[in-house]
Protein backbone atom coordinates (compact mmCIF):
# COMPACT_ATOMS: atom_id res chain seq x y z
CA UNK A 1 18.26 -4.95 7.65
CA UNK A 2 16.83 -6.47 11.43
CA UNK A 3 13.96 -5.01 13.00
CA UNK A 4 13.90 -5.36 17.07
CA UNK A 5 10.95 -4.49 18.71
CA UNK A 6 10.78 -3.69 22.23
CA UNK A 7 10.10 -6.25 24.41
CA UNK A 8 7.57 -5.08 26.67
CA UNK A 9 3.99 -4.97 25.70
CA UNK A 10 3.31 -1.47 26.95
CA UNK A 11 5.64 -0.44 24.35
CA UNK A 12 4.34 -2.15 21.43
CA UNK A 13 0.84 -1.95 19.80
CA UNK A 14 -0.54 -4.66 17.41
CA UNK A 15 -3.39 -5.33 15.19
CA UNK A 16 -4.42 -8.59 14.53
CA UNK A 17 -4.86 -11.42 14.17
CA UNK A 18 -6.87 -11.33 11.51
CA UNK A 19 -7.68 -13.39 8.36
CA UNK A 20 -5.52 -12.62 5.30
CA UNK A 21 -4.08 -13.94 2.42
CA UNK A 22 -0.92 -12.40 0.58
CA UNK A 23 -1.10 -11.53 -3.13
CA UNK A 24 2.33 -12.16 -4.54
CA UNK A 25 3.36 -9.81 -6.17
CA UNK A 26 2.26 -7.99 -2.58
CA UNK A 27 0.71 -5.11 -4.05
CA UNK A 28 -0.07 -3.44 -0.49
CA UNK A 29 2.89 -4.29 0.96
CA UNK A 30 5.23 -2.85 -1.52
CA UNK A 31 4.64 1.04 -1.13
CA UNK A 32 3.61 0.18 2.67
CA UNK A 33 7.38 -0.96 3.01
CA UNK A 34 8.93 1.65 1.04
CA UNK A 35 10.08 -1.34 -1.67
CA UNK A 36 8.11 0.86 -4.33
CA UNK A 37 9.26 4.65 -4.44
CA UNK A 38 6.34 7.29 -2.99
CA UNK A 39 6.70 10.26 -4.83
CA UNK A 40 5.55 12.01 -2.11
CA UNK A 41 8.43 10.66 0.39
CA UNK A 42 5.58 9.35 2.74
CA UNK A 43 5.84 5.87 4.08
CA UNK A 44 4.59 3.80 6.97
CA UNK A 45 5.81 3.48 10.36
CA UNK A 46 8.48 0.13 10.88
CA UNK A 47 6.69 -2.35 11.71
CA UNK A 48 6.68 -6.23 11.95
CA UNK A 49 4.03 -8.67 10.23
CA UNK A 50 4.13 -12.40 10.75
CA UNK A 51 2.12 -14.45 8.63
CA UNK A 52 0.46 -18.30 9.80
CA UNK A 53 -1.83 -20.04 8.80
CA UNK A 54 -3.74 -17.65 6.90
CA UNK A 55 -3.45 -15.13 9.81
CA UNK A 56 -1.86 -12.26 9.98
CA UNK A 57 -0.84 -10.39 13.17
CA UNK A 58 1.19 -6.61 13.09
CA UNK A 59 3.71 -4.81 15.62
CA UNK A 60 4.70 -1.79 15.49
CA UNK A 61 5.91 0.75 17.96
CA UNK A 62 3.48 2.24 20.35
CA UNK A 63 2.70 5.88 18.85
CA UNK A 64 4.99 5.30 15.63
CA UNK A 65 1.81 5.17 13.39
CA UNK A 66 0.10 7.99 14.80
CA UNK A 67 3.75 10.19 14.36
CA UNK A 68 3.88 9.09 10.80
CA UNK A 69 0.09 9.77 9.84
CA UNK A 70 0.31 13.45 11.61
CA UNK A 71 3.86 14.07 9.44
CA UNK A 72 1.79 13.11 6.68
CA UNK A 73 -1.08 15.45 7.04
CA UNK A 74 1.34 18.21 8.24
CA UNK A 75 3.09 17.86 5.13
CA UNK A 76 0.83 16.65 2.62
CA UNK A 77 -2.60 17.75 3.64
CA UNK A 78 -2.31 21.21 5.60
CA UNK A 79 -0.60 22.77 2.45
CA UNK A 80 -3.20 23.72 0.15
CA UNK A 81 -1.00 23.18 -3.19
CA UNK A 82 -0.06 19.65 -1.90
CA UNK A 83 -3.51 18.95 -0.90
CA UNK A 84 -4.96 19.44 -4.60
CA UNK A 85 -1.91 17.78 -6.33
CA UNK A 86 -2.36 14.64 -3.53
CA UNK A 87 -6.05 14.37 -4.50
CA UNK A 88 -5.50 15.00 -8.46
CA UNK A 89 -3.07 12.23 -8.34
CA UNK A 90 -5.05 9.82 -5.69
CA UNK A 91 -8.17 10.12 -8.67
CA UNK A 92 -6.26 9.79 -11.81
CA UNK A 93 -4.85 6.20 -10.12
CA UNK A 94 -8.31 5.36 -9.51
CA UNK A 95 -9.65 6.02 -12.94
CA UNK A 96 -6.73 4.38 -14.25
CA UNK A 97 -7.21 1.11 -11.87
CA UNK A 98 -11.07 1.10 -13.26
CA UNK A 99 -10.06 1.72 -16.64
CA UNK A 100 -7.89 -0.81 -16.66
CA UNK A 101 -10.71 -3.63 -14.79
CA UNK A 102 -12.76 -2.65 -17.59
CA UNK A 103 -10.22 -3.57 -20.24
CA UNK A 104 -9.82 -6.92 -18.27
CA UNK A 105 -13.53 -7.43 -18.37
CA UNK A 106 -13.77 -6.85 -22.05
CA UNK A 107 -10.92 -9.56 -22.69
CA UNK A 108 -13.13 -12.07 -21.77
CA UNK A 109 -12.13 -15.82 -21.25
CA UNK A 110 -10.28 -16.24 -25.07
CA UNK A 111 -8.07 -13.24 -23.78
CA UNK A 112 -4.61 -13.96 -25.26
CA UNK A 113 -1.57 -14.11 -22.89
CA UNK A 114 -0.13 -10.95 -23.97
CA UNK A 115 -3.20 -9.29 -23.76
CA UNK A 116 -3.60 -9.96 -20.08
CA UNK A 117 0.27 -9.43 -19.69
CA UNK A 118 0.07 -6.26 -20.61
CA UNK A 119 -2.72 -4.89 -18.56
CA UNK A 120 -1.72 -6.59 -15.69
CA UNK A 121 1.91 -4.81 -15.86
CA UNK A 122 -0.35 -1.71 -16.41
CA UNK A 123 -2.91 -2.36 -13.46
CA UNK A 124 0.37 -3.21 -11.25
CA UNK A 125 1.87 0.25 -11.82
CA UNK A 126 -1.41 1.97 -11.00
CA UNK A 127 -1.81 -0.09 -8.00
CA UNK A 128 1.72 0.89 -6.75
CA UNK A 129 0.97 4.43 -7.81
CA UNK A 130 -2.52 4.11 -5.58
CA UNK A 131 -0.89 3.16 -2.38
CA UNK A 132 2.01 5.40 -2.60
């Protein structure tokens, strides 16, 4: 799948650059890009990221964010039922992801591999389930 971006800079908006540093397995980048499932069916607008030199710079479509954040809060956030089930969810992944910190913490340095396997498999699948 190709991604073309206008060509004129009155149709594009950008962010960056700014410092960064990926985190394979890209744990922000994954629900951002739709790679990981959002049970809600909410994703980001299309966009472009190029990565040098520890810098990161963005593209996207001029107004594409702003269409998908209002579809969001039309959909998800307006509706009263959706709101509370959005927000019950959005909390339980945060527990979870401090829950699961804690457990890391209390492994201390003589952790055994599976040990640290396993929570890191867990703290992945909150992660994903935080930014979806």
């Amino acid at each position: 799948m190709g991604i073309n971006l206008p060509t004129k800079s009155d149709q594009v908006e950008q962010w960056g650059p700014i410092d960064m540093k990926l985190l394979y397995n890209s744990f922000w980048f994954a629900p951002m890009s739709g790679a990981v499932k959002s049970p809600w069916g909410i994703y980001w607008a299309e966009m472009v990221g190029i990565m040098e030199n520890d810098t990161g710079t963005f593209y996207w479509w001029k107004n594409s964010l702003e269409r998908e954040g209002v579809k969001s809060i039309k959909k998800l956030l307006l509706n009263d039922s959706k709101r509370k089930s959005v927000t019950k969810d959005y909390w339980k992944a945060v527990a979870g992801i401090q829950n699961t910190f804690t457990k890391f913490e209390e492994l201390g340095a003589k952790a055994k591999f599976e040990d640290v396997k396993t929570l890191a498999l867990d703290w992945q699948s909150l992660y994903y389930k935080f930014w979806g």
